[in-house]
PDB file of N, CA and C in Angstrom:
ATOM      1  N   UNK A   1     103.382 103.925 102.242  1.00  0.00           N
ATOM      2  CA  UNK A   1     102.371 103.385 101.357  1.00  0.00           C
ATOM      3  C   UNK A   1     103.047 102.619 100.226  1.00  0.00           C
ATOM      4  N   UNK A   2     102.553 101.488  99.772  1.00  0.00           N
ATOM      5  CA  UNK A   2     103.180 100.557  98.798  1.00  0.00           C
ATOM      6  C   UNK A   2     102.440 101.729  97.721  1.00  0.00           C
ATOM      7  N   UNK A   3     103.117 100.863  96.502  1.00  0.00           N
ATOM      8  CA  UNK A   3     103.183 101.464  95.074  1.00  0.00           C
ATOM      9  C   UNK A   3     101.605 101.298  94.159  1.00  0.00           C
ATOM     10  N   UNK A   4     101.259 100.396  95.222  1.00  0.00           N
ATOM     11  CA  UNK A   4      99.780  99.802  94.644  1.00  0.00           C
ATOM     12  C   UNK A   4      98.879 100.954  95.304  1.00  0.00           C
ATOM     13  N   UNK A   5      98.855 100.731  96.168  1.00  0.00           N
ATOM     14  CA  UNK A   5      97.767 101.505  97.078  1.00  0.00           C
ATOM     15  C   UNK A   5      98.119 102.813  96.653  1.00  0.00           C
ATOM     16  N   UNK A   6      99.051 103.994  96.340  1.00  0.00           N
ATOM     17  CA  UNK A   6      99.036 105.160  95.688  1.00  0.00           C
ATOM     18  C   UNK A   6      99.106 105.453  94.520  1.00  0.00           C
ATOM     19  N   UNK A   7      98.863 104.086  93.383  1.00  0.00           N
ATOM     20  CA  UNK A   7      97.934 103.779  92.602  1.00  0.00           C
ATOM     21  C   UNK A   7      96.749 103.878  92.419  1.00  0.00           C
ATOM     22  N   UNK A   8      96.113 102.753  93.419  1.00  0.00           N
ATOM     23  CA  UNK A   8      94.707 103.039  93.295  1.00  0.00           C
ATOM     24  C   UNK A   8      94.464 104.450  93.901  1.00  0.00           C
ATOM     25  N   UNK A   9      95.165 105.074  94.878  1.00  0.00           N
ATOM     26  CA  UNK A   9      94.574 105.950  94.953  1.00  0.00           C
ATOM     27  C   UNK A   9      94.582 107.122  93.806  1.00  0.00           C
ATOM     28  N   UNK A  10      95.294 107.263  93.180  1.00  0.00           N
ATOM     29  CA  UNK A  10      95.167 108.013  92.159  1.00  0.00           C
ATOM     30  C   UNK A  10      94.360 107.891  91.241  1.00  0.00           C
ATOM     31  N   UNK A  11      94.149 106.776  90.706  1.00  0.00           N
ATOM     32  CA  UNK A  11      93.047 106.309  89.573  1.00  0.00           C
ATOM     33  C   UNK A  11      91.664 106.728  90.563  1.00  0.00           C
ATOM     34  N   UNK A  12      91.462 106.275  91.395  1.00  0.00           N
ATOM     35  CA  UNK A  12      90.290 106.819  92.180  1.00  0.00           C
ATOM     36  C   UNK A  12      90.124 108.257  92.495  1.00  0.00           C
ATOM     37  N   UNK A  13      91.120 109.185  92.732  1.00  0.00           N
ATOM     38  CA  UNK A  13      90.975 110.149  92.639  1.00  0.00           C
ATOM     39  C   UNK A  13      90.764 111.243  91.371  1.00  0.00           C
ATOM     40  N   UNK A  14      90.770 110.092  90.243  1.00  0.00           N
ATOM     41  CA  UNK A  14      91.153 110.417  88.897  1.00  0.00           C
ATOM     42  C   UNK A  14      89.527 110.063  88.541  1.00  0.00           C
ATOM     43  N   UNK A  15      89.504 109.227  89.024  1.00  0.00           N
ATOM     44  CA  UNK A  15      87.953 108.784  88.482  1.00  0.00           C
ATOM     45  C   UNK A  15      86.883 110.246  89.202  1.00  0.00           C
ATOM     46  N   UNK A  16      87.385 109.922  90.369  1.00  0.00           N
ATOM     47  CA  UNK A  16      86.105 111.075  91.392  1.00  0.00           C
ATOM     48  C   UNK A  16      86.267 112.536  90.814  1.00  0.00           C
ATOM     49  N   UNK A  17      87.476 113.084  90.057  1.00  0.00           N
ATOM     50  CA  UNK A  17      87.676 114.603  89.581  1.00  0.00           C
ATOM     51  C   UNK A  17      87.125 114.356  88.231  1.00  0.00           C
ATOM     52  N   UNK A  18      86.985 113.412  87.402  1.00  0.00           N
ATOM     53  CA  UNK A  18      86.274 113.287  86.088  1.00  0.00           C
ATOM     54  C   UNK A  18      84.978 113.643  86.100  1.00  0.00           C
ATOM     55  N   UNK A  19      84.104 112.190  86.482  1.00  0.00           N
ATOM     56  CA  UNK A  19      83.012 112.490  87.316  1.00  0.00           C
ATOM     57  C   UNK A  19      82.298 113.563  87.619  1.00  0.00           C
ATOM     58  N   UNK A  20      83.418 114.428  88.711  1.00  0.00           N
ATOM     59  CA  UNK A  20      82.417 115.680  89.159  1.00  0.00           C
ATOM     60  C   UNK A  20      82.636 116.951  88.212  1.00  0.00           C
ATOM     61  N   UNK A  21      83.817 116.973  87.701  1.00  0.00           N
ATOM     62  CA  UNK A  21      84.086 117.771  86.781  1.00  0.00           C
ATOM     63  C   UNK A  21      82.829 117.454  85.422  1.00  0.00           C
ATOM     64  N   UNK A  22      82.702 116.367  84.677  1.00  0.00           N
ATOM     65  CA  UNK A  22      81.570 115.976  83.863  1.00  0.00           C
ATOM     66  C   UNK A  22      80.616 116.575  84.105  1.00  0.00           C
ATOM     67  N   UNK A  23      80.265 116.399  85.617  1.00  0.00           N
ATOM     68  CA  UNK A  23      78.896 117.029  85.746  1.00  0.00           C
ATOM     69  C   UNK A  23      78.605 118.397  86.529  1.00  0.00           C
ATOM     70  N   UNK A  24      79.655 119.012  86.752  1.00  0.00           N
ATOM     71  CA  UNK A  24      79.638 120.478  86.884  1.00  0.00           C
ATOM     72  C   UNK A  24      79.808 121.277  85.523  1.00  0.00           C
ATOM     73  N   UNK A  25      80.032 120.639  84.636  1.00  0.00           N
ATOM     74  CA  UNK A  25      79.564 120.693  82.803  1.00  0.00           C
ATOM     75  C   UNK A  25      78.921 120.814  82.288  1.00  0.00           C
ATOM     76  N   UNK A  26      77.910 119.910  82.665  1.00  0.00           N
ATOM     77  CA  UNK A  26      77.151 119.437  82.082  1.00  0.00           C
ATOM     78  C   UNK A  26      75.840 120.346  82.818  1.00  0.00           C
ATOM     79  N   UNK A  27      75.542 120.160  83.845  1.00  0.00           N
ATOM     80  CA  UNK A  27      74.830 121.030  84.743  1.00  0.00           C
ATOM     81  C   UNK A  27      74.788 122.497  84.588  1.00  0.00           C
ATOM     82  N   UNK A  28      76.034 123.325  84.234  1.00  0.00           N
ATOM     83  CA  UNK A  28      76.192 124.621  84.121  1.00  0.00           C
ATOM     84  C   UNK A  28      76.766 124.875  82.595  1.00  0.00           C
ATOM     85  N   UNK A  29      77.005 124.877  82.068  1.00  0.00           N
ATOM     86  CA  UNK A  29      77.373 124.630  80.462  1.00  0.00           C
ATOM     87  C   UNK A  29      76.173 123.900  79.716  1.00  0.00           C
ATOM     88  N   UNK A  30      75.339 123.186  79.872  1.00  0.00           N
ATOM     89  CA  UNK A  30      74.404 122.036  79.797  1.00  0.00           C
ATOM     90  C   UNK A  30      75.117 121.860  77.763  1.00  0.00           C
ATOM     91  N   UNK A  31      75.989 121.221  78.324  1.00  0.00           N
ATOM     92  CA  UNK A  31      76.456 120.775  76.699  1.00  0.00           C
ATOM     93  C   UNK A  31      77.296 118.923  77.349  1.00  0.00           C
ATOM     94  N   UNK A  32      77.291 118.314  75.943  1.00  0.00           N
ATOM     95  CA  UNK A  32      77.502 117.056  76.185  1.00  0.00           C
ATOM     96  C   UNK A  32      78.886 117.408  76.436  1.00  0.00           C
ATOM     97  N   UNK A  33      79.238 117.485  77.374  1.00  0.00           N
ATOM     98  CA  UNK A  33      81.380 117.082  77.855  1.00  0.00           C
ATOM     99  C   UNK A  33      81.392 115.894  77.607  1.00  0.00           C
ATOM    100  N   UNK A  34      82.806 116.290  76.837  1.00  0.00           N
ATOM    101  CA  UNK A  34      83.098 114.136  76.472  1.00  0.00           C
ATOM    102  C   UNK A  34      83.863 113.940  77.919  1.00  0.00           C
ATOM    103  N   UNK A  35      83.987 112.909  78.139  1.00  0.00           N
ATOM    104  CA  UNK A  35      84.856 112.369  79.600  1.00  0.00           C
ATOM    105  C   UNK A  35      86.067 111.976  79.320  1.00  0.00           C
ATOM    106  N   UNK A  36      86.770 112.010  77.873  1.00  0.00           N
ATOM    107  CA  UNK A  36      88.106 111.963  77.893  1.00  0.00           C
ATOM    108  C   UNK A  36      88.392 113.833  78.121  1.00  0.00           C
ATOM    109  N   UNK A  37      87.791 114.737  77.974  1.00  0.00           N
ATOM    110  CA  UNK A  37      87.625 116.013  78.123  1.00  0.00           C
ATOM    111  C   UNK A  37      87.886 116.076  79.999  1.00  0.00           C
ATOM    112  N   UNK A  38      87.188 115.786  80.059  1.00  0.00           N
ATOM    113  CA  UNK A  38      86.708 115.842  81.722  1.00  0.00           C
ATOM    114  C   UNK A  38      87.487 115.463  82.547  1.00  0.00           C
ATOM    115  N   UNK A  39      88.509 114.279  81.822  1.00  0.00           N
ATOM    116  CA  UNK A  39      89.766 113.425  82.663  1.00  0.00           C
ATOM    117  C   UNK A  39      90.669 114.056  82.520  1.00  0.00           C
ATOM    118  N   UNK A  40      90.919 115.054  81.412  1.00  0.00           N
ATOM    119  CA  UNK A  40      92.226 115.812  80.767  1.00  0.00           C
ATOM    120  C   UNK A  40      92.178 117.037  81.638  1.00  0.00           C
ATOM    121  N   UNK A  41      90.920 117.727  82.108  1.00  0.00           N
ATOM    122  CA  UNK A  41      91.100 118.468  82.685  1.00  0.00           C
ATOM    123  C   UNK A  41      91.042 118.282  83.932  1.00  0.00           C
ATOM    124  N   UNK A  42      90.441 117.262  84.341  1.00  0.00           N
ATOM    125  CA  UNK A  42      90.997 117.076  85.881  1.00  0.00           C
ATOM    126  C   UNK A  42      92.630 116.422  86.515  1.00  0.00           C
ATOM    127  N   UNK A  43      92.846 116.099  85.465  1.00  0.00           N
ATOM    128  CA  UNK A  43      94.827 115.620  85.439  1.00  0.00           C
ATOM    129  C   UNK A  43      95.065 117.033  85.370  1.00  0.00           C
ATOM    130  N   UNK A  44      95.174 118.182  84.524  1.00  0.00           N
ATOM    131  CA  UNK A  44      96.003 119.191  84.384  1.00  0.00           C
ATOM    132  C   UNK A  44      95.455 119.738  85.421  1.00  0.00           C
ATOM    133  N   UNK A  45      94.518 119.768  86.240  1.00  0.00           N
ATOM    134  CA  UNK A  45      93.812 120.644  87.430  1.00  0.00           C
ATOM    135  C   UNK A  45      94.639 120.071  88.335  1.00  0.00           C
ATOM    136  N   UNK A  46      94.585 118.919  88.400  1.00  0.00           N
ATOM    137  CA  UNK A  46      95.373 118.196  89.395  1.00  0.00           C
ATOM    138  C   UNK A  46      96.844 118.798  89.599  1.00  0.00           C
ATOM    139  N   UNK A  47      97.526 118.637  88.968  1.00  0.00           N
ATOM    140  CA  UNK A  47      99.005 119.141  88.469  1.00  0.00           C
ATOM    141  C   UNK A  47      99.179 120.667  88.442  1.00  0.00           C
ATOM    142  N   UNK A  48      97.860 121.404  88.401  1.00  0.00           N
ATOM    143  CA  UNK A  48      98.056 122.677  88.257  1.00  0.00           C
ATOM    144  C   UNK A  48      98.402 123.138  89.836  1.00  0.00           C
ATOM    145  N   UNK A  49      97.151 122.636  90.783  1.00  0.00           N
ATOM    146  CA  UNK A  49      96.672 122.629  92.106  1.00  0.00           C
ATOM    147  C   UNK A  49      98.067 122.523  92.774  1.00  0.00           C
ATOM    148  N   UNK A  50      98.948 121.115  92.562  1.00  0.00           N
ATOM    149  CA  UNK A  50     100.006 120.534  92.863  1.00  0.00           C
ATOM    150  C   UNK A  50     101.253 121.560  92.787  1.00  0.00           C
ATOM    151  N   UNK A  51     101.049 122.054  91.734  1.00  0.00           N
ATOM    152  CA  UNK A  51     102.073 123.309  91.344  1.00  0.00           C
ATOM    153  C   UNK A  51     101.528 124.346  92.431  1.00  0.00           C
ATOM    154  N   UNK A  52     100.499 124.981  91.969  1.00  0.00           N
ATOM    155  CA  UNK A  52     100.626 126.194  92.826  1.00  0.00           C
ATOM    156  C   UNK A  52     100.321 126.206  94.245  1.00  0.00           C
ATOM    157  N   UNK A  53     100.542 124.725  95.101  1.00  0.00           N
ATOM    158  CA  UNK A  53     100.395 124.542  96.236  1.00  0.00           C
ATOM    159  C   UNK A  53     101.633 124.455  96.699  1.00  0.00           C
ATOM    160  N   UNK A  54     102.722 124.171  95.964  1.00  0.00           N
ATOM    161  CA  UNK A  54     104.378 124.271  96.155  1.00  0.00           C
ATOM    162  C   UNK A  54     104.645 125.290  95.967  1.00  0.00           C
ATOM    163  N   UNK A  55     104.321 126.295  95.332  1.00  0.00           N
ATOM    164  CA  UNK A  55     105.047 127.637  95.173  1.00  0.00           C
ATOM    165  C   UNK A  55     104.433 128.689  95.926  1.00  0.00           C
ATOM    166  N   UNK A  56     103.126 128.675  96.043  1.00  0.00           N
ATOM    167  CA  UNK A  56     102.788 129.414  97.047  1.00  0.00           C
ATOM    168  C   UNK A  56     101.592 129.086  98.177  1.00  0.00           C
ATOM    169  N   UNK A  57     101.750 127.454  98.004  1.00  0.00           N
ATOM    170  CA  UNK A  57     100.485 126.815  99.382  1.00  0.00           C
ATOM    171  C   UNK A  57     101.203 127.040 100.753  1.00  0.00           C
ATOM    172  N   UNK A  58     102.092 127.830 101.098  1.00  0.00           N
ATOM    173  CA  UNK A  58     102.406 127.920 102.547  1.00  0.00           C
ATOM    174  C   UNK A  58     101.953 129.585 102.872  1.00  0.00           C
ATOM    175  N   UNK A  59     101.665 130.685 101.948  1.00  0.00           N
ATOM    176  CA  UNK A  59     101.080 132.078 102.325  1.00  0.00           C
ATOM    177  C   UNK A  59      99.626 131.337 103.169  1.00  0.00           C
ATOM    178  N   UNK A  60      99.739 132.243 103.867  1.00  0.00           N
ATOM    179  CA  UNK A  60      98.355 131.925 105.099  1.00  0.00           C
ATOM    180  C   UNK A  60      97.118 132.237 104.203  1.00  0.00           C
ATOM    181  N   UNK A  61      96.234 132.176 103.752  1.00  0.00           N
ATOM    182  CA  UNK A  61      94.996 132.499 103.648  1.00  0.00           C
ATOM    183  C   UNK A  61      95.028 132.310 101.936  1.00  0.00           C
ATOM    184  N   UNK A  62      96.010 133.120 101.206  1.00  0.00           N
ATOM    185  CA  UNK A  62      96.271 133.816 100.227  1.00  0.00           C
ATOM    186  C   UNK A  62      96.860 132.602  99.285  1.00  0.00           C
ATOM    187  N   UNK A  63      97.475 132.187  99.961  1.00  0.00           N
ATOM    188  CA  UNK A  63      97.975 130.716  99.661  1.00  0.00           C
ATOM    189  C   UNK A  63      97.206 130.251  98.684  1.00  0.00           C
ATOM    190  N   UNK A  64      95.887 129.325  99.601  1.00  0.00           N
ATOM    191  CA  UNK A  64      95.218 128.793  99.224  1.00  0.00           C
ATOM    192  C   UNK A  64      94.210 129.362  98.002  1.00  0.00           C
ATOM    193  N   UNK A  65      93.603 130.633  98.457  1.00  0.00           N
ATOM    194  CA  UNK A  65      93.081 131.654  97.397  1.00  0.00           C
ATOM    195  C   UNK A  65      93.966 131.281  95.617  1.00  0.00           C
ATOM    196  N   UNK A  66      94.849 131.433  95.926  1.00  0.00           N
ATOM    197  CA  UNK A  66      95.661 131.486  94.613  1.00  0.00           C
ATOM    198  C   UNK A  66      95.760 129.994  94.039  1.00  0.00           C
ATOM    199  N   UNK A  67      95.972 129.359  94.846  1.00  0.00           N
ATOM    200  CA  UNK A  67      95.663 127.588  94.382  1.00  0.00           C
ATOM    201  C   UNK A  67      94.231 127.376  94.192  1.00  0.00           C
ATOM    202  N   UNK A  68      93.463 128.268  94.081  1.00  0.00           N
ATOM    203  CA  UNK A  68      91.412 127.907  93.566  1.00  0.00           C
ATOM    204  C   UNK A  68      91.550 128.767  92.537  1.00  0.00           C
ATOM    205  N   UNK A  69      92.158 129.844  92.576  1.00  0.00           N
ATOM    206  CA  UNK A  69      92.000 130.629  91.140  1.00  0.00           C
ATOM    207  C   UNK A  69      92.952 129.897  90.255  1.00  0.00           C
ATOM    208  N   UNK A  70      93.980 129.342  90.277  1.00  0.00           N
ATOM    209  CA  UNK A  70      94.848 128.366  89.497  1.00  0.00           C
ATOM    210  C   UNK A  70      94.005 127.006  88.753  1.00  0.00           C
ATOM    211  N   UNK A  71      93.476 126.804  89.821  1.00  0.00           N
ATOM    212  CA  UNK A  71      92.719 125.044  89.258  1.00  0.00           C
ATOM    213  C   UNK A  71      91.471 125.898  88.523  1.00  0.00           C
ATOM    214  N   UNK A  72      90.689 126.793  88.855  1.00  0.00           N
ATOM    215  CA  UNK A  72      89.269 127.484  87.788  1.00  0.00           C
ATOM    216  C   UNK A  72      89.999 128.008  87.036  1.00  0.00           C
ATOM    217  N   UNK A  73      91.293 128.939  86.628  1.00  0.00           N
ATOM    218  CA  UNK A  73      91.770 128.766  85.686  1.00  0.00           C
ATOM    219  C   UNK A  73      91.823 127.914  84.881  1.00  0.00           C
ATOM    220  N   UNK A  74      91.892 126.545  84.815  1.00  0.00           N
ATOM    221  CA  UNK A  74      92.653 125.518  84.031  1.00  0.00           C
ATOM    222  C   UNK A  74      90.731 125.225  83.571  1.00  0.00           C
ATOM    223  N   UNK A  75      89.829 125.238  84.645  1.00  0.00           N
ATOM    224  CA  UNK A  75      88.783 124.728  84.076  1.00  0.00           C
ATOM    225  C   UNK A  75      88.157 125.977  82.986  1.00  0.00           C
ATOM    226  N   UNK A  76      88.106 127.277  83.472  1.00  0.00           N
ATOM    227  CA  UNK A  76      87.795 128.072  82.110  1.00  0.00           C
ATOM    228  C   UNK A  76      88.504 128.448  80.924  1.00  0.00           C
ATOM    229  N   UNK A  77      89.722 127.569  80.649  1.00  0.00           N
ATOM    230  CA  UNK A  77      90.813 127.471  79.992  1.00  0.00           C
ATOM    231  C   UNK A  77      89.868 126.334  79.273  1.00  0.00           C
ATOM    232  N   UNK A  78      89.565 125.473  79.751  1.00  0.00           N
ATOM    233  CA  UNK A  78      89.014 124.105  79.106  1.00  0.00           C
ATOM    234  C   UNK A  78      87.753 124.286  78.578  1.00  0.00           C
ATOM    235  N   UNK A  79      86.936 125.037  79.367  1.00  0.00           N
ATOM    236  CA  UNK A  79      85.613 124.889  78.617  1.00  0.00           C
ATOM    237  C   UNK A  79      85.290 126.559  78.303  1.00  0.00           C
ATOM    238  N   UNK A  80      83.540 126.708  77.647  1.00  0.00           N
ATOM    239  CA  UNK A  80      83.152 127.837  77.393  1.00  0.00           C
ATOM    240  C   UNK A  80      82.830 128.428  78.114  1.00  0.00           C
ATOM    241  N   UNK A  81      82.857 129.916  78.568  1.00  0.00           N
ATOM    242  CA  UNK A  81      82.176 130.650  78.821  1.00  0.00           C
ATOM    243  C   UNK A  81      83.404 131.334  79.632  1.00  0.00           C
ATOM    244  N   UNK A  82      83.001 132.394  80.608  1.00  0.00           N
ATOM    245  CA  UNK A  82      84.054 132.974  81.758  1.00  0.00           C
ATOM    246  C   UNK A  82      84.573 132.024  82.836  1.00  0.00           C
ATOM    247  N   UNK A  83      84.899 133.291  83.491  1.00  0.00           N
ATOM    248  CA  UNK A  83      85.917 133.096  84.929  1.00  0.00           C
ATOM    249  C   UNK A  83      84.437 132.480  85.763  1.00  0.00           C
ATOM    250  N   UNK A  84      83.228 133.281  85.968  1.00  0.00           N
ATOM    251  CA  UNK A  84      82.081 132.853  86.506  1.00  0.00           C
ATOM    252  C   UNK A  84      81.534 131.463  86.725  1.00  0.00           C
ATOM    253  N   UNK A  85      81.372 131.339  84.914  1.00  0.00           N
ATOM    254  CA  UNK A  85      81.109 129.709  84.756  1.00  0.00           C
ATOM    255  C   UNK A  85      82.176 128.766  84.801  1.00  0.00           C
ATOM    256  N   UNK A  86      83.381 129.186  85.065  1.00  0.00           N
ATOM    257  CA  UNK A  86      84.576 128.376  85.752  1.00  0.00           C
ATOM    258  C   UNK A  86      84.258 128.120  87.054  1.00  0.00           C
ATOM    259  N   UNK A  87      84.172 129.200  87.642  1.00  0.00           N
ATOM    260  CA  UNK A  87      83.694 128.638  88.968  1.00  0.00           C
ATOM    261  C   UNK A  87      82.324 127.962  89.381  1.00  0.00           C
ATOM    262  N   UNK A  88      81.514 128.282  88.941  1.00  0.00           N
ATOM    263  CA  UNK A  88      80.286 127.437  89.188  1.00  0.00           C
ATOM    264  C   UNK A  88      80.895 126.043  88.338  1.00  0.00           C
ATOM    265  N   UNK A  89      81.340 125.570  87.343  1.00  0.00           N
ATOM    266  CA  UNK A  89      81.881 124.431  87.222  1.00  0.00           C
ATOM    267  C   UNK A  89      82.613 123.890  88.331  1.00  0.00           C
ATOM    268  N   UNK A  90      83.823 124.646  88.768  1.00  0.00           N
ATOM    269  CA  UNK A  90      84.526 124.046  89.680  1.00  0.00           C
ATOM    270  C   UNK A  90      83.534 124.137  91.546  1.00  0.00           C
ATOM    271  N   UNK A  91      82.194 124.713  91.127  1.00  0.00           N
ATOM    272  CA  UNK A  91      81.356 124.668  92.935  1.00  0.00           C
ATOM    273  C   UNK A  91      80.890 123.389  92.968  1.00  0.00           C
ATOM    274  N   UNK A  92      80.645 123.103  91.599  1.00  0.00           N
ATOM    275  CA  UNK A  92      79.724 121.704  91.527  1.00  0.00           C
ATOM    276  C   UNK A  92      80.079 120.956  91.173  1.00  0.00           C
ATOM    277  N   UNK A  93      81.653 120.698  90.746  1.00  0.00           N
ATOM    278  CA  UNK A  93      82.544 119.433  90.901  1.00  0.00           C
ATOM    279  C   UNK A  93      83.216 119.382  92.224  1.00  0.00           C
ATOM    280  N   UNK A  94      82.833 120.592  93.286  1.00  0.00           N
ATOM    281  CA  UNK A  94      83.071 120.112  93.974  1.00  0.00           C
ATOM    282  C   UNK A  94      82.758 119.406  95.092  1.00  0.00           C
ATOM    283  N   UNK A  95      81.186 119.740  95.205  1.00  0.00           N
ATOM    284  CA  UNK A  95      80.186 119.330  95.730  1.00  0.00           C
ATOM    285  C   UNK A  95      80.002 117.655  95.250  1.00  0.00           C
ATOM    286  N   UNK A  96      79.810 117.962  94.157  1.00  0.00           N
ATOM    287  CA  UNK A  96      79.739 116.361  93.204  1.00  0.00           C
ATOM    288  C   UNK A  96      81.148 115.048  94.164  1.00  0.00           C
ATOM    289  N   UNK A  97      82.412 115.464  93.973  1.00  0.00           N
ATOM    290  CA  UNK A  97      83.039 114.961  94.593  1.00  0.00           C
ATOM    291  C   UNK A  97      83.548 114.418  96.229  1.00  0.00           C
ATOM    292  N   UNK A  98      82.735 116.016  96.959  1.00  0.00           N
ATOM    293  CA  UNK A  98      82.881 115.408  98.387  1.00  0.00           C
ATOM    294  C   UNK A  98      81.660 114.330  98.424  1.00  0.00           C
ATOM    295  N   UNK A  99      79.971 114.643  97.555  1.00  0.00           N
ATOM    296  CA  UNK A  99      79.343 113.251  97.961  1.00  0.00           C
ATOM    297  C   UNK A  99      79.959 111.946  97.265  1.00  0.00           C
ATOM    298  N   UNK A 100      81.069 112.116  96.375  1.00  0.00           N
ATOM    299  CA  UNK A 100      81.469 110.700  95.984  1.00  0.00           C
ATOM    300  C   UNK A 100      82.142 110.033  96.713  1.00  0.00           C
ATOM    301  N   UNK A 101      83.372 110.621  97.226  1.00  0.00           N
ATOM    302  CA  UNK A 101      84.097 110.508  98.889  1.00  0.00           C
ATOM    303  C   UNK A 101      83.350 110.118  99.729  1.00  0.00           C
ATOM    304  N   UNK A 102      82.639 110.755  99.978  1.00  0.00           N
ATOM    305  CA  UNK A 102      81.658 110.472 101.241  1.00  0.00           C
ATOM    306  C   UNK A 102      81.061 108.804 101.252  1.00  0.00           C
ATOM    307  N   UNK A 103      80.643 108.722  99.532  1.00  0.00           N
ATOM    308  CA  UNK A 103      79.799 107.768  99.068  1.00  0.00           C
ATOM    309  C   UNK A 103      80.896 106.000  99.331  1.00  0.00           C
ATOM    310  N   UNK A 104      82.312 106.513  98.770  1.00  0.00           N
ATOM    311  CA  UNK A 104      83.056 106.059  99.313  1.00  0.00           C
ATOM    312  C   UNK A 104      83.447 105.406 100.452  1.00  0.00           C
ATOM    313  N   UNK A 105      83.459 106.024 101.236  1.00  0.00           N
ATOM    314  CA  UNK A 105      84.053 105.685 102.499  1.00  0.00           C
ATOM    315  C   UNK A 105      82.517 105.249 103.146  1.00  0.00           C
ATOM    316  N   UNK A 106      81.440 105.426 103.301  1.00  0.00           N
ATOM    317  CA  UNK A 106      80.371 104.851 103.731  1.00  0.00           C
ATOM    318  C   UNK A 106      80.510 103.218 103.178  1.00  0.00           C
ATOM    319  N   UNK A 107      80.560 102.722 102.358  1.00  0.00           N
ATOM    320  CA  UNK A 107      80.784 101.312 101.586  1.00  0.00           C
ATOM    321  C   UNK A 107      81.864 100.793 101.922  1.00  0.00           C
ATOM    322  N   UNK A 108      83.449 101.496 102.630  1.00  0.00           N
ATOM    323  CA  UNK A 108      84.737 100.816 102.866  1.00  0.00           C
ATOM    324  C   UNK A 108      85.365 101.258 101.781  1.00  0.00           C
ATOM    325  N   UNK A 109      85.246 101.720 100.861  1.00  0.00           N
ATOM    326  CA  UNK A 109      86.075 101.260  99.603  1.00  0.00           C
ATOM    327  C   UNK A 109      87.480 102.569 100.114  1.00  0.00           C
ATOM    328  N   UNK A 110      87.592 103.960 100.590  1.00  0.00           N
ATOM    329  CA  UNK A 110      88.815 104.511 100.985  1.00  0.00           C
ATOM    330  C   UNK A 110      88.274 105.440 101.677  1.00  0.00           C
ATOM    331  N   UNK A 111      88.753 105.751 102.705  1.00  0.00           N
ATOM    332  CA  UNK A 111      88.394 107.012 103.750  1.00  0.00           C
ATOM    333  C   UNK A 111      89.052 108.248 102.715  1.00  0.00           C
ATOM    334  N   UNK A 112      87.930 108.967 103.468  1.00  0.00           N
ATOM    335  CA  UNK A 112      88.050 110.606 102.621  1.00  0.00           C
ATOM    336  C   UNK A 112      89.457 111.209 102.405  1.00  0.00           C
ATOM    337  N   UNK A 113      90.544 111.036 103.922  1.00  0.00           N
ATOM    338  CA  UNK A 113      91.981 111.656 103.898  1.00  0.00           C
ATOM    339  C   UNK A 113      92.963 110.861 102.596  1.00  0.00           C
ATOM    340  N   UNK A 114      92.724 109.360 102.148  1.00  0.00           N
ATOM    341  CA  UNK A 114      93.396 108.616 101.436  1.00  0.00           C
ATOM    342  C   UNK A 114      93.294 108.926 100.689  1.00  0.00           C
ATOM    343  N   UNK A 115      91.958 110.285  99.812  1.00  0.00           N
ATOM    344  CA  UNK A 115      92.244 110.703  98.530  1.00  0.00           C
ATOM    345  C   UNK A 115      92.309 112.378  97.981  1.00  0.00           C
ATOM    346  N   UNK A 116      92.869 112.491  99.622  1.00  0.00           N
ATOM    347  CA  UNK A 116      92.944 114.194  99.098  1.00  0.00           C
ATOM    348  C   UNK A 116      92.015 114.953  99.753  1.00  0.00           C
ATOM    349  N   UNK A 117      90.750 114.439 100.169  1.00  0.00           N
ATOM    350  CA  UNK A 117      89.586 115.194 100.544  1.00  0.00           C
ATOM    351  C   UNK A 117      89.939 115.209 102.065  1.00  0.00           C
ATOM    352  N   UNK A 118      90.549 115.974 102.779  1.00  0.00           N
ATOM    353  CA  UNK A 118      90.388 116.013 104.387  1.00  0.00           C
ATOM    354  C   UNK A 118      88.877 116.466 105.111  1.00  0.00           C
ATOM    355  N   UNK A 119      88.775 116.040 106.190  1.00  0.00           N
ATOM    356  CA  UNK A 119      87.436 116.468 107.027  1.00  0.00           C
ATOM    357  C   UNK A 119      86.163 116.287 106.279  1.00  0.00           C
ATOM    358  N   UNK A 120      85.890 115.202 105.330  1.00  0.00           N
ATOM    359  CA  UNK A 120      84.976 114.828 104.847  1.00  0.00           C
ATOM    360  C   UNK A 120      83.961 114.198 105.802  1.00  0.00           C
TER     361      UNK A 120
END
């Protein structure tokens, strides 16, 4: 992949974790999230995910388990309330994001695998 194209894909993937993150916020928190908020925590989610998918994304099952409690970490780290409303933040950014993917790749603009989302 050239330097451009894993560019855009990042900014696009940067845009689509803002986005759904905003409105798994906003929806379950129902408070105004600013979207420089929303971008900060989807970069450190990002990076968090990234981390604990290198250190322990190869355990079978457990693996992965520990890389979702890592990234809802970082989101109930960021906003109010519990571990609970971390996760219902992070159900409905994530929902929010596979229809943006989806929304995506229906128009051409990048198939679902080019930004992280497999089996979309």
């Amino acid at each position: 992949m050239s330097v451009l194209a894993v560019s855009l894909a990042f900014v696009v993937s940067l845009l689509v974790g803002t986005i759904a993150i905003l409105a798994g916020v906003r929806l379950v928190v129902d408070s105004d999230a600013g979207v420089t908020n929303a971008a900060l925590t989807a970069l450190i989610g990002a990076l968090v995910w990234a981390a604990a998918s290198y250190f322990v994304g190869w355990i079978p099952l457990l693996g992965v388990l520990l890389m979702l409690v890592a990234w809802v970490g970082v989101i109930n780290w960021r906003y109010p309330g519990g571990w609970g409303t971390a996760a219902a933040i992070g159900f409905v950014a994530w929902i929010v994001a596979v229809g943006l993917v989806y929304a995506l790749a229906v128009v051409g603009i990048f198939a679902p695998d080019a930004i992280g989302v497999p089996g979309v």
